[in-house]
N, C-alpha and C. Protein backbone atom coordinates (compact mmCIF):
# COMPACT_ATOMS: atom_id res chain seq x y z
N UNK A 1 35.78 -0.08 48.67
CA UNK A 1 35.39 0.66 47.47
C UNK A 1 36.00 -0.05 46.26
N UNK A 2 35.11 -0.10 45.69
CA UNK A 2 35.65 -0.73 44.04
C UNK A 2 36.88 0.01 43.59
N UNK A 3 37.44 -0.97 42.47
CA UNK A 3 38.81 0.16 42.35
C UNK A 3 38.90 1.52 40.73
N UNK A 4 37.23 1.24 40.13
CA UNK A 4 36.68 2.19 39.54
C UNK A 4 35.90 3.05 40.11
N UNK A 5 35.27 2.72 41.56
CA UNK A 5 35.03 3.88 41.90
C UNK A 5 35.64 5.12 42.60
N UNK A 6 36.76 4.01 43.08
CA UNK A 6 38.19 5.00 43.78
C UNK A 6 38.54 5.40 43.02
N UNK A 7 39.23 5.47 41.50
CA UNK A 7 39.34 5.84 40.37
C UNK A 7 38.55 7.41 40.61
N UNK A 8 37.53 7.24 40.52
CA UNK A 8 36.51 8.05 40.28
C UNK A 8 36.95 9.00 41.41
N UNK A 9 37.07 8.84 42.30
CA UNK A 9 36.94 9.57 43.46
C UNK A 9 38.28 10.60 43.27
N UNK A 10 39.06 9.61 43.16
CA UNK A 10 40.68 10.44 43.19
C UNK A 10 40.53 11.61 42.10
N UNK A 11 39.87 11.09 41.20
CA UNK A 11 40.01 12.19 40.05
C UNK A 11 39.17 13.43 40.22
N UNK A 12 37.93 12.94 40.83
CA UNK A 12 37.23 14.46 41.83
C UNK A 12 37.71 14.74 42.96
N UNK A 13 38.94 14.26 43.92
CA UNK A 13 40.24 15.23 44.72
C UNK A 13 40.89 16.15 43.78
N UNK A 14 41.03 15.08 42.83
CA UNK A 14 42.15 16.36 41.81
C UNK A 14 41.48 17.51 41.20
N UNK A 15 40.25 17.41 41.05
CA UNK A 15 39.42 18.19 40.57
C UNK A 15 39.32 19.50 41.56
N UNK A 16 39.09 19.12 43.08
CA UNK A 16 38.49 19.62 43.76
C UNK A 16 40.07 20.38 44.51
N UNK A 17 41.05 19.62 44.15
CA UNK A 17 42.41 20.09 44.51
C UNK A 17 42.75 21.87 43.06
N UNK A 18 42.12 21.20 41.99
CA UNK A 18 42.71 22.22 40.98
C UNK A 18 42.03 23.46 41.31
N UNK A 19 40.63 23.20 41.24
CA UNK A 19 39.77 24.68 41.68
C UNK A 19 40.24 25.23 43.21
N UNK A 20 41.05 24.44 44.31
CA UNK A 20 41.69 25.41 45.25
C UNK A 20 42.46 25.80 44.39
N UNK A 21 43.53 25.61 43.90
CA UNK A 21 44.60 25.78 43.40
C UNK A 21 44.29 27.19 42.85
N UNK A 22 43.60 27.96 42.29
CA UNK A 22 42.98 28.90 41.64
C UNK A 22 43.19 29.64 42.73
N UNK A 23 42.38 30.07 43.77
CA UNK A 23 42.94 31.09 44.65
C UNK A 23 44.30 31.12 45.76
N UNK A 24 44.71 30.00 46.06
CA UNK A 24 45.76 29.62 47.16
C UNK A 24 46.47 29.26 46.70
N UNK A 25 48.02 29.67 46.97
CA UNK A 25 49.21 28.56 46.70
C UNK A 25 49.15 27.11 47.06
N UNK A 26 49.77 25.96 46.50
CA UNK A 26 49.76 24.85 46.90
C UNK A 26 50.12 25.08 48.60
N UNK A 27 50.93 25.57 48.67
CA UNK A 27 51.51 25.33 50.34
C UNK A 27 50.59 25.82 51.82
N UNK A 28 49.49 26.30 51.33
CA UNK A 28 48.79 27.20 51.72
C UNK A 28 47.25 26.32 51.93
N UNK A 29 47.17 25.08 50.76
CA UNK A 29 46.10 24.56 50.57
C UNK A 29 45.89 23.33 51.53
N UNK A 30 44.80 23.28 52.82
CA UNK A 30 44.51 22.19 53.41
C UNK A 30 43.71 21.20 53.14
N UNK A 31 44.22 20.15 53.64
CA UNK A 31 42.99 18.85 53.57
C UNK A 31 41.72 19.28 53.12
N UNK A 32 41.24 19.86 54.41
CA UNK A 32 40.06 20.40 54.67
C UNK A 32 39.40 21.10 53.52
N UNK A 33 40.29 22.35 52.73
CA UNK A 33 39.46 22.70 52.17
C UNK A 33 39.06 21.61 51.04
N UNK A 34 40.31 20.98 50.95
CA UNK A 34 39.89 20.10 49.40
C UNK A 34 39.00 18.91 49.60
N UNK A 35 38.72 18.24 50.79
CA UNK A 35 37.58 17.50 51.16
C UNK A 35 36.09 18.28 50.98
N UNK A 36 36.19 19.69 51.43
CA UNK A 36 35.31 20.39 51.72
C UNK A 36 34.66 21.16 50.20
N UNK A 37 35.83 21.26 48.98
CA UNK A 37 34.96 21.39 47.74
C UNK A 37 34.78 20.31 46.82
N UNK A 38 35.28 19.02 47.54
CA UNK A 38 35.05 17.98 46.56
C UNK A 38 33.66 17.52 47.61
N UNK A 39 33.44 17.92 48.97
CA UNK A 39 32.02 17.38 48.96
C UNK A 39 32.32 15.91 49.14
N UNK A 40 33.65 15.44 50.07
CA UNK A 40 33.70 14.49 50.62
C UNK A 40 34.39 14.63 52.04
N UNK A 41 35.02 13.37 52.46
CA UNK A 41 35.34 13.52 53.99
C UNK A 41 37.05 13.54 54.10
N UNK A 42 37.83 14.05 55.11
CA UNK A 42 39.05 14.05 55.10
C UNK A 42 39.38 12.21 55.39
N UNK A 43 38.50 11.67 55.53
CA UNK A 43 39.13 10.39 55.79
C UNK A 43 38.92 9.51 54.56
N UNK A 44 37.93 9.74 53.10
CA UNK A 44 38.03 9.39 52.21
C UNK A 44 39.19 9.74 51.46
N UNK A 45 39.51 10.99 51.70
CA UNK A 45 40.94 11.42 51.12
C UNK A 45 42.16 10.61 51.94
N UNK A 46 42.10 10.31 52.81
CA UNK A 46 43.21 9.61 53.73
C UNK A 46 42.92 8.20 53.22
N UNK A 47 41.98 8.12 52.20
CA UNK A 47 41.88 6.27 51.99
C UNK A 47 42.73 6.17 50.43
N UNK A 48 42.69 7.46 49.87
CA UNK A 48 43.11 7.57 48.69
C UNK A 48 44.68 8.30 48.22
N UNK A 49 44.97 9.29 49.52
CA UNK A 49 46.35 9.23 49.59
C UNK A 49 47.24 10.21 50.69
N UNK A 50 48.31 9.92 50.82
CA UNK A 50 48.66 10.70 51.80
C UNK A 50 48.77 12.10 52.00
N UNK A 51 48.96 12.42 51.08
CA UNK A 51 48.91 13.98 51.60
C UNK A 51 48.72 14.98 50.39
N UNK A 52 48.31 16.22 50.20
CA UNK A 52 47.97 16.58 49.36
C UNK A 52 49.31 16.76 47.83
N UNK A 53 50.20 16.24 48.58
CA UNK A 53 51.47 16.10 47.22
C UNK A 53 51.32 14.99 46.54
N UNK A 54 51.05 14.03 47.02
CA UNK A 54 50.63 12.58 47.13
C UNK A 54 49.61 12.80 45.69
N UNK A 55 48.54 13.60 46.19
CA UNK A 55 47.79 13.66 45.09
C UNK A 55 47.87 14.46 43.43
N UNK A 56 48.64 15.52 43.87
CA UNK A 56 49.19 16.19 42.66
C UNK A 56 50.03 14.84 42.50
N UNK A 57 51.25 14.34 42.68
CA UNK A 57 52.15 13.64 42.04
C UNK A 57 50.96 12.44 41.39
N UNK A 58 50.06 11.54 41.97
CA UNK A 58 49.36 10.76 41.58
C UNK A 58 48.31 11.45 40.02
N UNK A 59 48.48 12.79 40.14
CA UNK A 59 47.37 13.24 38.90
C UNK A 59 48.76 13.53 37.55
N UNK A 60 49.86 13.72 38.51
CA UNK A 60 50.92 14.23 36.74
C UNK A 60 51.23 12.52 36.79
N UNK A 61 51.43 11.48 37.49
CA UNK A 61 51.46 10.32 36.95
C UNK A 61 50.17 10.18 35.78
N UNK A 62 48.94 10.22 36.23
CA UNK A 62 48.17 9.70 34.66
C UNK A 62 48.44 10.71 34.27
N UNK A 63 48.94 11.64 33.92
CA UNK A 63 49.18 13.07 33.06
C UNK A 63 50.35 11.81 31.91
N UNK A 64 51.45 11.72 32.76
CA UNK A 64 52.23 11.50 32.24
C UNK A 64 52.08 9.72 31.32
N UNK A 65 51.15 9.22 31.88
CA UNK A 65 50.71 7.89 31.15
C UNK A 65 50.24 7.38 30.05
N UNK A 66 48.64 8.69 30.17
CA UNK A 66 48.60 8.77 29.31
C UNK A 66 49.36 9.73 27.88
N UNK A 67 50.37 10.55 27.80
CA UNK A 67 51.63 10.65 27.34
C UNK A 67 52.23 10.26 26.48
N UNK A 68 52.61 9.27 27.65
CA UNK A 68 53.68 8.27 26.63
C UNK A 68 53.47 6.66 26.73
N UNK A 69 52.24 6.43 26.93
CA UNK A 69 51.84 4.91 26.69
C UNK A 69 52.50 4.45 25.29
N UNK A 70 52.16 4.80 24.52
CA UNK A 70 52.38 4.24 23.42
C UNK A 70 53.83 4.30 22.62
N UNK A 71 54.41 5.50 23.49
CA UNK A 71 55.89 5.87 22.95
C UNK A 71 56.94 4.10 22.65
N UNK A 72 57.16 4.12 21.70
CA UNK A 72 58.36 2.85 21.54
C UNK A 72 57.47 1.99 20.33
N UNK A 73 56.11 2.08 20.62
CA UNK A 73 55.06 1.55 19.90
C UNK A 73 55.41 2.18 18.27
N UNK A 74 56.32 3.13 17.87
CA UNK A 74 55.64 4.20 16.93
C UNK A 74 55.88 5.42 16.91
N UNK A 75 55.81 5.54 18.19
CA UNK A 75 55.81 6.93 18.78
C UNK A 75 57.21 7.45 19.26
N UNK A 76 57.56 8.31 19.14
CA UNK A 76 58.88 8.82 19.20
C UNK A 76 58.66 9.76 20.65
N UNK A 77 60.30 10.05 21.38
CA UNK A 77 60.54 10.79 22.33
C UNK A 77 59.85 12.07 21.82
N UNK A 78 59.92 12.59 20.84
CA UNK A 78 59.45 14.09 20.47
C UNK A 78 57.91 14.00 20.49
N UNK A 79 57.19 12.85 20.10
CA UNK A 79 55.83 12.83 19.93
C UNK A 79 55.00 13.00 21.44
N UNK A 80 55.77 12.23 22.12
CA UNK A 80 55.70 11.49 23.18
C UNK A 80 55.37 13.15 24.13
N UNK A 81 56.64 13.82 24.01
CA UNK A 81 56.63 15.25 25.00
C UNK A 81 56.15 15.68 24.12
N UNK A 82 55.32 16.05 23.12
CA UNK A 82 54.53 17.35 22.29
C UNK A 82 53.05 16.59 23.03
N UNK A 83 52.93 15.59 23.81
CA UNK A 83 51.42 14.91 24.11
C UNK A 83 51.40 15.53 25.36
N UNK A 84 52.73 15.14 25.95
CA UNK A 84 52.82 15.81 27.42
C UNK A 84 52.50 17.41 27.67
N UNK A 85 53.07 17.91 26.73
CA UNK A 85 53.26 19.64 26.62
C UNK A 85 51.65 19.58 26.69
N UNK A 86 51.13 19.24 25.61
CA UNK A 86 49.87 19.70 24.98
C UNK A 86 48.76 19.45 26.34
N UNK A 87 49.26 18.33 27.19
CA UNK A 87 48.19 18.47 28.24
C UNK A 87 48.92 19.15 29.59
N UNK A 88 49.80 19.49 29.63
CA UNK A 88 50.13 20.29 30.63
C UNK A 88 49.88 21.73 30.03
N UNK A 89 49.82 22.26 28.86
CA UNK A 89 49.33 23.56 28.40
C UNK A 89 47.51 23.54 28.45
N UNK A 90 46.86 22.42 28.62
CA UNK A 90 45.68 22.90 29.02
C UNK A 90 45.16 22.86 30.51
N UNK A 91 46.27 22.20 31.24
CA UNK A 91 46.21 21.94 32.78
C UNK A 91 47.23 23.11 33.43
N UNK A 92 47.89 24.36 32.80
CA UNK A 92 48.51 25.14 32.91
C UNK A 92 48.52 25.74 34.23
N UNK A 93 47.09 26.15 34.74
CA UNK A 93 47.02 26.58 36.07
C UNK A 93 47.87 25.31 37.02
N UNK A 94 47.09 24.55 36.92
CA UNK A 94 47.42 23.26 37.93
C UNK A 94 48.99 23.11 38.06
N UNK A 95 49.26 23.07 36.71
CA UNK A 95 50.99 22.71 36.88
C UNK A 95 51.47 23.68 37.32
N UNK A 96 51.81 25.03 36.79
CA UNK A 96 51.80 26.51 37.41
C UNK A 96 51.84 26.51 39.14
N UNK A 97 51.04 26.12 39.75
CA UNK A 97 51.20 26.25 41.26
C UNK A 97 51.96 24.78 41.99
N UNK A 98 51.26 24.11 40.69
CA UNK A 98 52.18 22.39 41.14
C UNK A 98 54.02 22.76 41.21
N UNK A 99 54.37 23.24 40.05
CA UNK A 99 55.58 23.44 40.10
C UNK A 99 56.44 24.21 40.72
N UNK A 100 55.44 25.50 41.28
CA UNK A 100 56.17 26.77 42.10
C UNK A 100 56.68 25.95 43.55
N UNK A 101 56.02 24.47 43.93
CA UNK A 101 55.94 24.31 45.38
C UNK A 101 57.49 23.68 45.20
N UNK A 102 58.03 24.26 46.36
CA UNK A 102 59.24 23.40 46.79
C UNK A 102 58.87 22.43 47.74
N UNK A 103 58.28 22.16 48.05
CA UNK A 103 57.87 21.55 49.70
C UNK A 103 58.25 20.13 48.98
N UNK A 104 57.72 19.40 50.28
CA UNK A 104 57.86 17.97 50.48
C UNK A 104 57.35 17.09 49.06
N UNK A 105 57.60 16.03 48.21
CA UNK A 105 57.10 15.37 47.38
C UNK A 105 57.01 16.55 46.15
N UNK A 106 58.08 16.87 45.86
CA UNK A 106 57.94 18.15 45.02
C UNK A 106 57.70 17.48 43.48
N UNK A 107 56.97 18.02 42.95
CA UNK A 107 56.63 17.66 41.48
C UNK A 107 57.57 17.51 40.52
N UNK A 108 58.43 18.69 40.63
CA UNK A 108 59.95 18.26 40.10
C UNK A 108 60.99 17.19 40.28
N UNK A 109 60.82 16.84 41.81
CA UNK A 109 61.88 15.67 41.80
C UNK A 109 60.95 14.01 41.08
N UNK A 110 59.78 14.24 41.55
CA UNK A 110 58.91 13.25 40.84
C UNK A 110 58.73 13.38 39.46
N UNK A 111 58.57 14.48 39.25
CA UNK A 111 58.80 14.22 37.61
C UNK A 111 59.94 13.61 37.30
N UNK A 112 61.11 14.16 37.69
CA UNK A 112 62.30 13.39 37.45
C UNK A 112 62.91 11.95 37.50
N UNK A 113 62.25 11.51 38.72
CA UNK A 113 61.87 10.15 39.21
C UNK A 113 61.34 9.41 37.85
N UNK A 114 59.70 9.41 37.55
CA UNK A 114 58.72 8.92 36.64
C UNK A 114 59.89 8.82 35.10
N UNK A 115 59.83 10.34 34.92
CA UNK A 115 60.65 10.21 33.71
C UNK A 115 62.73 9.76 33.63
N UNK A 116 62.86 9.64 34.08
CA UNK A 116 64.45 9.01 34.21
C UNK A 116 63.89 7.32 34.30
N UNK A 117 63.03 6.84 35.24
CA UNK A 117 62.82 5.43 34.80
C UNK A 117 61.97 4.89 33.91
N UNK A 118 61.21 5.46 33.18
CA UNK A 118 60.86 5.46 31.81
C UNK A 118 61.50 5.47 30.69
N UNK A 119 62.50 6.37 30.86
CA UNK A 119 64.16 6.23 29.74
C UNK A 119 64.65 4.90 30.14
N UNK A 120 64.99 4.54 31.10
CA UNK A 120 65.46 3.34 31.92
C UNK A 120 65.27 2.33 31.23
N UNK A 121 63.98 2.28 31.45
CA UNK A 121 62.94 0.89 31.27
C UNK A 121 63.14 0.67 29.65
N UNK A 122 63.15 1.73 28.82
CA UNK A 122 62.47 1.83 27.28
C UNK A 122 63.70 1.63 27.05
N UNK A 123 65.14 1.86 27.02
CA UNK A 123 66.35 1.61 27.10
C UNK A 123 66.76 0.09 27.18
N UNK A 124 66.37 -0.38 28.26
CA UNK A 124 67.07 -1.60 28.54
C UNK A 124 66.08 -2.33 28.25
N UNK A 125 64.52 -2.38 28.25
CA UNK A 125 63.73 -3.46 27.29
C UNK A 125 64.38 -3.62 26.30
N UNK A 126 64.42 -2.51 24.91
CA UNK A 126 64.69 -2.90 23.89
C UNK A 126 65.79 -3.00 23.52
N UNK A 127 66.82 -2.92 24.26
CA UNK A 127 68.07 -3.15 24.05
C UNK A 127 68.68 -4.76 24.53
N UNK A 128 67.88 -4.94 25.37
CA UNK A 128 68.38 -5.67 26.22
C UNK A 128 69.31 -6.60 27.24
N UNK A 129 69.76 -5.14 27.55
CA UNK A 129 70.76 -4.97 28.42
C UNK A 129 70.54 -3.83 29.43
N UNK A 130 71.47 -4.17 30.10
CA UNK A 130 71.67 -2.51 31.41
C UNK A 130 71.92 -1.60 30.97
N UNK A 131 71.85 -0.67 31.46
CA UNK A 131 72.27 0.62 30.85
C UNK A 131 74.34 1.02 31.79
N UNK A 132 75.13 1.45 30.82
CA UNK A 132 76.40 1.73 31.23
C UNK A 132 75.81 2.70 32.82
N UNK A 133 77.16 2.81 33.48
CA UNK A 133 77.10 4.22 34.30
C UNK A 133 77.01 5.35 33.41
N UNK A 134 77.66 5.26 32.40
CA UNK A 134 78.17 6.37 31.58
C UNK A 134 76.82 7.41 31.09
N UNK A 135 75.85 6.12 30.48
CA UNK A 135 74.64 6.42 30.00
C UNK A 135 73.55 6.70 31.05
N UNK A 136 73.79 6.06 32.22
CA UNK A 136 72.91 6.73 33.08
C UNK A 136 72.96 8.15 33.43
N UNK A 137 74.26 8.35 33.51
CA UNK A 137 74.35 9.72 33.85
C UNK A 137 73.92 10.93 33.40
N UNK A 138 74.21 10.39 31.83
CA UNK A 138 73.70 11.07 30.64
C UNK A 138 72.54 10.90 30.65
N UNK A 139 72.07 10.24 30.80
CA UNK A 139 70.17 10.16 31.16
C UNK A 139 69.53 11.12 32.36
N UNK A 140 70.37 10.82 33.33
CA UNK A 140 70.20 11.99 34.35
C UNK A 140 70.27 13.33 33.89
N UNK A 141 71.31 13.23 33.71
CA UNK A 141 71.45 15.11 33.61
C UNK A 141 70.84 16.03 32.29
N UNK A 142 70.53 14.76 31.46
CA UNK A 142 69.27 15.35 30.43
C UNK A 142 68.14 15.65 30.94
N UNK A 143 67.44 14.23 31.84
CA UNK A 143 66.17 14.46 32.63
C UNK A 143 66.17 15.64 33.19
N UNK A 144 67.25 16.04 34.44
CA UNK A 144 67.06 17.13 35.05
C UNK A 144 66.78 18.35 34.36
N UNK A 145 67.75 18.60 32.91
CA UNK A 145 68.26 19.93 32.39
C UNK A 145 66.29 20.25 31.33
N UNK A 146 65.84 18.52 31.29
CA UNK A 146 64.58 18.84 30.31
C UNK A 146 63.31 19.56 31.57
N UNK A 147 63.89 19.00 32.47
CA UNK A 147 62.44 19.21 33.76
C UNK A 147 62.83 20.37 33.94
N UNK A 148 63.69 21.34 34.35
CA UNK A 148 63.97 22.37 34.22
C UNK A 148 63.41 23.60 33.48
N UNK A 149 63.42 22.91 31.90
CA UNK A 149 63.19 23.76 30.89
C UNK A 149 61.53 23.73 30.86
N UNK A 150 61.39 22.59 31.21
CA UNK A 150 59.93 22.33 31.20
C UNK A 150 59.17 23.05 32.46
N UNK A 151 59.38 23.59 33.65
CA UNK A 151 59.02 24.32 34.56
C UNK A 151 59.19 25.64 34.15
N UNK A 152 60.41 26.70 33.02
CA UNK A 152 60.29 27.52 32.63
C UNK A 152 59.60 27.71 31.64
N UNK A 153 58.96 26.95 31.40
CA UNK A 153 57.68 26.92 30.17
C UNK A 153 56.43 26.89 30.71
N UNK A 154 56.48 26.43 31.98
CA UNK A 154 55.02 26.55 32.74
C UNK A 154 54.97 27.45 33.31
N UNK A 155 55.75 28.06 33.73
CA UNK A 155 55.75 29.80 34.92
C UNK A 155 55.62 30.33 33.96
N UNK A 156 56.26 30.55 32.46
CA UNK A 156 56.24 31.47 31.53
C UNK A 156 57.09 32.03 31.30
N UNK A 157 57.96 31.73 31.78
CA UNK A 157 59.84 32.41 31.77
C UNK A 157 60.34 31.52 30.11
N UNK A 158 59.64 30.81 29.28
CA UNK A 158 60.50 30.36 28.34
C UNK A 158 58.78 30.11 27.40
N UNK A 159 59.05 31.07 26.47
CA UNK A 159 57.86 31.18 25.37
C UNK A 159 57.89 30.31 23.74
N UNK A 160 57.19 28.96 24.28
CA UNK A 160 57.28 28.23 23.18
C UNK A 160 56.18 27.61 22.83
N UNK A 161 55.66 26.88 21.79
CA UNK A 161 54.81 25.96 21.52
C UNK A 161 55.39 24.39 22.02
N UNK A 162 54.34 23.52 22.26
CA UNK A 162 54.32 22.44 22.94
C UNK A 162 55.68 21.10 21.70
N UNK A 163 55.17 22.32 20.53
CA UNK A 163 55.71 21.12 19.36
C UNK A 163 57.36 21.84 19.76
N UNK A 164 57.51 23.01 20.21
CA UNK A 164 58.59 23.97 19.67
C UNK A 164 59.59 23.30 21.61
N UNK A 165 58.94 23.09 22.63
CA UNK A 165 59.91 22.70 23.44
C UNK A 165 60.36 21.57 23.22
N UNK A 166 59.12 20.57 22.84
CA UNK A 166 59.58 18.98 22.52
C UNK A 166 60.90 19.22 21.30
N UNK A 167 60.71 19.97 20.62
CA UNK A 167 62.00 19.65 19.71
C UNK A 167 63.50 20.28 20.13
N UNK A 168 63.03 21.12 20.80
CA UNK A 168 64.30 21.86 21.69
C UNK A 168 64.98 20.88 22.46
N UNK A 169 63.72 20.01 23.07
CA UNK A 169 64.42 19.25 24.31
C UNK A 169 65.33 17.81 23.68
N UNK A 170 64.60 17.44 22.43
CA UNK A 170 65.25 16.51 21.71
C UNK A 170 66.15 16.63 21.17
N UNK A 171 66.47 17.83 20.84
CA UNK A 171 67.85 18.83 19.88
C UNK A 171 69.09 18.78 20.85
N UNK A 172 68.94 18.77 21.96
CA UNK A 172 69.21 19.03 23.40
C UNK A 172 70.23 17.56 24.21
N UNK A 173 69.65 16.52 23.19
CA UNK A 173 70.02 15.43 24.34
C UNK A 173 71.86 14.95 23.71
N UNK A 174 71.79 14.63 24.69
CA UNK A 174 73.82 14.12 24.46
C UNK A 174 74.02 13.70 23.52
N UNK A 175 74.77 13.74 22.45
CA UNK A 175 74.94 12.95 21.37
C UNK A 175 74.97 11.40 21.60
N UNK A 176 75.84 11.21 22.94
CA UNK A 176 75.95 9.22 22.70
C UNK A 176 74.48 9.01 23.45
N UNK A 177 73.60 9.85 24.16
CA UNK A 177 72.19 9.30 24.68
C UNK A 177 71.36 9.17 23.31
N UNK A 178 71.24 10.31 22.25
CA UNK A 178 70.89 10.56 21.27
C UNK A 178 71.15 9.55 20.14
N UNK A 179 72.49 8.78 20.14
CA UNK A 179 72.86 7.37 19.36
C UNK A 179 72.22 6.70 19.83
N UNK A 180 72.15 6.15 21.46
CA UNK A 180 71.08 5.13 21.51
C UNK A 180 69.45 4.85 21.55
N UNK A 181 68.90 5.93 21.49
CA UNK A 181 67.52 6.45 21.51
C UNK A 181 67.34 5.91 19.89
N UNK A 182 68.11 6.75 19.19
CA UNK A 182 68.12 6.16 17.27
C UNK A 182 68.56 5.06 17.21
N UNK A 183 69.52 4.17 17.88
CA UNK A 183 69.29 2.82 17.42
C UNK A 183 68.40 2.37 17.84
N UNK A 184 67.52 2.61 18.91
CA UNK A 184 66.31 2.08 19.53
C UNK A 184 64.96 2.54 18.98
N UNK A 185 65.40 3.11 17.85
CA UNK A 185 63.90 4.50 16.82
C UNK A 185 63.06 4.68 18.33
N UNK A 186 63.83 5.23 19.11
CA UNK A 186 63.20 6.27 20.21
C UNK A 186 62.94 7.73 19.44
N UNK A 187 63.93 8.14 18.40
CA UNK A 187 63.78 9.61 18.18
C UNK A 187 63.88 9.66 16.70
């Protein structure tokens, strides 16, 4: 299969993954049915990924891409998560059951994953250097404390606008992570 039409395909799993998602918990949701409303075969889905976490994590990756492509370009950490917010507030259902799942390949630790080496990367490109232990840590335990806040904004336990968490979460970060983000006009 071409790799625009696999493209294509994956994005009608996710499609066909979101409309289960509507009546069933993620944990609850089989292969089967999601082959069976996307109107393909369980072995086309087995060509495209392993398992149905596989595929949520593969759909908040372009969630998250398109995002923050451009962040460093121009674009600031705050711009960057008011893009993210804004499409996870219209993908609300999806994330909503994405996030309740604890199970295997959990969306949370992958979010955490994606975004901690994205700080990483945008860090030590333009700096160019490693990042301390010191600062990693501090990178960590921001990531975690923002993914956090950001799952109580999708269940609905924390009532904000997309512009109003991004600035919370930026208000939020360590002062010496927060020095190097501004010498880097990250923020």
């Amino acid at each position: 299969m071409e790799a625009g039409k696999q493209e294509q395909m994956k994005y009608r799993l996710a499609e066909a993954m979101k409309k289960c998602m509507k009546d069933t918990p993620v944990e609850r949701i089989t292969v089967k049915e999601i082959v069976e409303t996307c109107g393909t075969t369980r072995q086309t889905f087995y060509r495209n990924f392993q398992d149905k976490y596989d595929l949520i994590n593969w759909y908040f990756d372009k969630i998250l891409q398109e995002s923050f492509e451009h962040m460093g370009e121009g674009r600031t950490v705050y711009e960057g998560l008011v893009k993210k917010f804004e499409f996870i507030s219209q993908e609300r259902l999806f994330f909503r059951a994405a996030f309740k799942s604890d199970e295997q390949n959990c969306l949370k630790d992958h979010d955490f994953q994606l975004i901690t080496e994205f700080y990483t990367n945008k860090i030590e490109s333009k700096s160019g250097k490693k990042m301390t232990e010191e600062l990693k840590f501090l990178l960590e335990m921001y990531c975690q404390g923002s993914i956090y806040m950001t799952v109580q904004w999708v269940l609905g336990r924390k009532k904000a606008t997309p512009q109003e968490l991004a600035r919370s979460l930026v208000e939020a970060m360590p002062m010496e992570l927060a020095g190097v983000f501004r010498s880097l006009h990250l923020i």
